[in-house]
C-alpha atoms as a PDB file:
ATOM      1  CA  UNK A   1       0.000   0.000   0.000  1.00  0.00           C
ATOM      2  CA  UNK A   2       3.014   2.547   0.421  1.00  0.00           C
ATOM      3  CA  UNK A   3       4.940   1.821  -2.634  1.00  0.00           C
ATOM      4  CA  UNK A   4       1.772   4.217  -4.962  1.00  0.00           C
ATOM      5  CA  UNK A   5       4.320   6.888  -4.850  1.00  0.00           C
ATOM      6  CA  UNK A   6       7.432   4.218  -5.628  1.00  0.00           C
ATOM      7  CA  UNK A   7       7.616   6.309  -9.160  1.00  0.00           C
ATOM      8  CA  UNK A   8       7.392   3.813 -11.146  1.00  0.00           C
ATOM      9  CA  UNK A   9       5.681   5.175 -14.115  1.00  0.00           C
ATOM     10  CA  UNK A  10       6.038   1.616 -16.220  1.00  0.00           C
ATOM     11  CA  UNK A  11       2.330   0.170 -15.702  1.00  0.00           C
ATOM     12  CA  UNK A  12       0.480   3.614 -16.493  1.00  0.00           C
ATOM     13  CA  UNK A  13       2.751   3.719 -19.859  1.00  0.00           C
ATOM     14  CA  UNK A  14       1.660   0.289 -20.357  1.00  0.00           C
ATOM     15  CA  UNK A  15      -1.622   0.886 -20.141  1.00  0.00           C
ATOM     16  CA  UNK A  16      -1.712   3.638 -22.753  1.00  0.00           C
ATOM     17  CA  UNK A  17       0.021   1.427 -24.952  1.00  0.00           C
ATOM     18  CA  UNK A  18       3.447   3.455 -23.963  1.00  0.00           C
ATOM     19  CA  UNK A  19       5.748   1.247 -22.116  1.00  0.00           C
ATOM     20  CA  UNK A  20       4.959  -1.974 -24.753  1.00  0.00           C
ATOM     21  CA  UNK A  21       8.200  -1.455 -27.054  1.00  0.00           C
ATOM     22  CA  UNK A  22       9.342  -4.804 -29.448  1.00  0.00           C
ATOM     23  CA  UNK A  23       6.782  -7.317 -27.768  1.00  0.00           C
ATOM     24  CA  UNK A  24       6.490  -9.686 -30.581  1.00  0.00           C
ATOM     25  CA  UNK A  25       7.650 -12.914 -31.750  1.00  0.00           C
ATOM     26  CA  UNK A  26      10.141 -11.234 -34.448  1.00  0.00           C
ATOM     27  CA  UNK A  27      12.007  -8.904 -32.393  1.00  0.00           C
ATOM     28  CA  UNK A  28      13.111  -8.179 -29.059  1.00  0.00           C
ATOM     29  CA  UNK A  29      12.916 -11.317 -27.403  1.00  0.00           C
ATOM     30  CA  UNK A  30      15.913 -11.571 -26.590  1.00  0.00           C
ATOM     31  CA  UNK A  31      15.783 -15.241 -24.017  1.00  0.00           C
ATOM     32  CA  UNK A  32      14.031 -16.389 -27.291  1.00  0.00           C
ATOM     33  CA  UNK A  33      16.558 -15.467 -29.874  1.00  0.00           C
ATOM     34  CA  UNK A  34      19.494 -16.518 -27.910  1.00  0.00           C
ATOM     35  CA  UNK A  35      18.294 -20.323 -27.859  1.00  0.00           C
ATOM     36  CA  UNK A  36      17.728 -20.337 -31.112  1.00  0.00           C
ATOM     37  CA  UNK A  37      21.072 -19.095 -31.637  1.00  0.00           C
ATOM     38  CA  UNK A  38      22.789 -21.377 -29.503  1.00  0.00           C
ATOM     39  CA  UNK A  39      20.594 -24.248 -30.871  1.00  0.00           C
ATOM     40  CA  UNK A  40      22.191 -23.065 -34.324  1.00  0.00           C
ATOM     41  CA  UNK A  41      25.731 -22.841 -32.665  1.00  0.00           C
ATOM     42  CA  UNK A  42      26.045 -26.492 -31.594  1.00  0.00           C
ATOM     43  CA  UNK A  43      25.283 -27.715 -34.953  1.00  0.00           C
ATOM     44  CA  UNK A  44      27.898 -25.379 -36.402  1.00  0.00           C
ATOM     45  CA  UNK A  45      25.016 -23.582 -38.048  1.00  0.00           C
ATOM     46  CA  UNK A  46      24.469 -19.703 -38.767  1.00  0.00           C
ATOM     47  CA  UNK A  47      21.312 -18.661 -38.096  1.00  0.00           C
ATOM     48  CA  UNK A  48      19.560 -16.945 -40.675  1.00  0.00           C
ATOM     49  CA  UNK A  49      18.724 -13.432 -38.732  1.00  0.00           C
ATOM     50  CA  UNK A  50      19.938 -10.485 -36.643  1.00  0.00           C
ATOM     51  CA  UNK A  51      19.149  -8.097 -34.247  1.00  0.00           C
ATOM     52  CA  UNK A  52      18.109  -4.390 -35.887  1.00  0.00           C
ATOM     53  CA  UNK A  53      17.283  -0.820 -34.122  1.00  0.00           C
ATOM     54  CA  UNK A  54      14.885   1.238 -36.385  1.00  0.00           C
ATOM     55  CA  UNK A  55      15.264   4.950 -35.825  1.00  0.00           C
ATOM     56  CA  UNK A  56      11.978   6.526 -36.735  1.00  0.00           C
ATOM     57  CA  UNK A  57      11.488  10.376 -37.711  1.00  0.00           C
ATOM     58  CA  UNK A  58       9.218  12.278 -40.230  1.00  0.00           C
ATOM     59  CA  UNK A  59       9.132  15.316 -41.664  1.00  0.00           C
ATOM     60  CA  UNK A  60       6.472  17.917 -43.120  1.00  0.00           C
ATOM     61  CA  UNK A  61       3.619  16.196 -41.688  1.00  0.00           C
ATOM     62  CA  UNK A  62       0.511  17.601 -41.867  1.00  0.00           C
ATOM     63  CA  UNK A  63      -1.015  19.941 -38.804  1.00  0.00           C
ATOM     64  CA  UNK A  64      -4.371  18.222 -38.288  1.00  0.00           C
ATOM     65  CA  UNK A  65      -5.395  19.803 -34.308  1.00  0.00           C
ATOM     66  CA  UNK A  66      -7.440  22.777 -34.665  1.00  0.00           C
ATOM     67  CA  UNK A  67      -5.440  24.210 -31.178  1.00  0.00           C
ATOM     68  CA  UNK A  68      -2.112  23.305 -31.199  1.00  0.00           C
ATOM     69  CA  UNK A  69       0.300  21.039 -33.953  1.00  0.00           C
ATOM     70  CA  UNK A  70      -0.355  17.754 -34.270  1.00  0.00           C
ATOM     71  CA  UNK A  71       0.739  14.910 -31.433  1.00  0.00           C
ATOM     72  CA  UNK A  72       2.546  12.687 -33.567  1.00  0.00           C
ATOM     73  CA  UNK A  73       3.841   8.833 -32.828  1.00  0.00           C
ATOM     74  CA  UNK A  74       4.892   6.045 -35.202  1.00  0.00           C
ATOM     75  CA  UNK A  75       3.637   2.308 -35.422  1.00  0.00           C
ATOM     76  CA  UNK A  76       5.395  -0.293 -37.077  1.00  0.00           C
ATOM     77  CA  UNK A  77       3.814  -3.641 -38.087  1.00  0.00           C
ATOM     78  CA  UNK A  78       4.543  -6.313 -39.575  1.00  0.00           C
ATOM     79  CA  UNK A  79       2.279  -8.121 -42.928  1.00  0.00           C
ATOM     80  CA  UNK A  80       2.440 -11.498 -42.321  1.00  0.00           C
ATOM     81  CA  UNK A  81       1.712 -13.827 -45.022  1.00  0.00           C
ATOM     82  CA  UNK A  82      -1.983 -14.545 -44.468  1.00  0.00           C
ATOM     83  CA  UNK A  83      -2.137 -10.671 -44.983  1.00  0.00           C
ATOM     84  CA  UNK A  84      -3.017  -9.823 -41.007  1.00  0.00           C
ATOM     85  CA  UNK A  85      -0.755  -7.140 -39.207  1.00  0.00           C
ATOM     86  CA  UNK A  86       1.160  -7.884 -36.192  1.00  0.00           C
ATOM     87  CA  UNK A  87       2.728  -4.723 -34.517  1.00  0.00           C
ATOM     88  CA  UNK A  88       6.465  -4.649 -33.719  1.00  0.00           C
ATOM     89  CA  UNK A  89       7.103  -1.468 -31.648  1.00  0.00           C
ATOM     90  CA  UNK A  90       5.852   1.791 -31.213  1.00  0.00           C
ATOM     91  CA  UNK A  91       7.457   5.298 -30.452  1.00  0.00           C
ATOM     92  CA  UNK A  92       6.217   7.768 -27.618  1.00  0.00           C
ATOM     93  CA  UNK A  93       4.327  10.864 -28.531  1.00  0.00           C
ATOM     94  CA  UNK A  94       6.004  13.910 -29.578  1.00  0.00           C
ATOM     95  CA  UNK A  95       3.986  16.665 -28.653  1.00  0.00           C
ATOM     96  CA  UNK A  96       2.938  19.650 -30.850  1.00  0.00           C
ATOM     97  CA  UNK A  97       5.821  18.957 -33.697  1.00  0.00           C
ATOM     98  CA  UNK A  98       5.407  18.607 -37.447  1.00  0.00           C
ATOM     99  CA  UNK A  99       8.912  17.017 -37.694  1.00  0.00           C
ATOM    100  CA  UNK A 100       9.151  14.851 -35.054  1.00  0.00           C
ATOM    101  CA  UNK A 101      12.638  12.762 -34.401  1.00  0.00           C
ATOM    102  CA  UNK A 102      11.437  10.002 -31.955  1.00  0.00           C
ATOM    103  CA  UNK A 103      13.962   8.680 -28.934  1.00  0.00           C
ATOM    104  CA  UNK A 104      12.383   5.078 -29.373  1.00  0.00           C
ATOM    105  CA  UNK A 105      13.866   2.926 -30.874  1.00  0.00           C
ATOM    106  CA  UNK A 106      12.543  -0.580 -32.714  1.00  0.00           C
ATOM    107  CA  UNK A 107      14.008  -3.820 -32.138  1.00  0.00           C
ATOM    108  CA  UNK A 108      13.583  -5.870 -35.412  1.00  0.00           C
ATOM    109  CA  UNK A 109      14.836  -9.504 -35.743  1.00  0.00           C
ATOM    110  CA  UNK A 110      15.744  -8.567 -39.600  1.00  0.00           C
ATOM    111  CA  UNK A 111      15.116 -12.488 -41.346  1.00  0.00           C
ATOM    112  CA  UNK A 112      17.753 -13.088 -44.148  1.00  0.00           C
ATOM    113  CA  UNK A 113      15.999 -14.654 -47.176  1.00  0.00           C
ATOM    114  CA  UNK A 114      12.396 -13.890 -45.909  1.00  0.00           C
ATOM    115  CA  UNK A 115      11.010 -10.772 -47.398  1.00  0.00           C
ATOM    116  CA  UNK A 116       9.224  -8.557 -44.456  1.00  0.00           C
ATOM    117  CA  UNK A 117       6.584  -6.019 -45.567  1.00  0.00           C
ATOM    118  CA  UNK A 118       6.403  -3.632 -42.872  1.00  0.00           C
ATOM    119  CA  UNK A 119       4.064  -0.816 -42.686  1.00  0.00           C
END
C-alpha cells in the first residue's frame, strides 16, 4: 500500500500502450533469440537473422489539431503472409511537432531470405 508513490511510471505507460516497445515474436525477445542461436551454434550452423534498431522520424507532416500542432507517434507492423498485421514497436508521442525525431527505438529480428513487408 506505500509503494503508490514508488515512481514507477512503467504500468500507467503500459496501459496507454506506452511502455509496450518490441513485444512480438520477431524482435526483441531476446531469451528467445538466444536459444535459437545457440541451438544453431552447436550444430555449427548460422542462423539466418539479426538483431536491428529502427530509428523513426518524419518530416512535413501535416497539422491536423485545430489548437495546437499535431501529437505525432509512429507504429510499425509487420504483414504477415496470411495478410493480417502484427505490430512490432511503437514510439512515444512527440507533442505539438510537425517534424518529429522520436527517442524510441525498434528492435527488429531482420530475417535473411524472408522478405518482411512492414508498414
Amino acid at each position: 500500500m506505500g509503494g503508490c508513490l514508488s515512481g514507477d511510471l512503467k504500468g500507467g505507460k503500459q496501459a496507454i500502450g506506452g511502455g509496450v516497445h518490441g513485444r512480438s515474436t520477431m524482435n526483441n525477445d531476446t531469451g528467445h533469440n538466444e536459444a535459437i542461436h545457440h541451438f544453431y551454434r552447436v550444430r555449427g550452423h548460422s542462423p539466418l537473422f539479426t538483431q536491428i534498431e529502427l530509428s523513426l522520424s518524419a518530416s512535413n507532416l501535416r497539422d491536423l489539431d485545430i489548437t495546437s500542432k499535431s501529437d505525432p507517434m509512429a507504429v510499425l507492423y509487420v504483414k504477415k503472409m496470411d495478410g493480417t498485421l502484427e505490430e512490432l514497436g511503437r514510439t512515444e508521442v512527440i507533442l505539438n511537432s510537425l517534424n518529429p525525431a522520436w527517442i524510441d527505438k525498434i528492435h527488429v529480428a531482420y530475417q535473411f531470405e524472408i522478405v518482411q513487408n512492414l508498414v
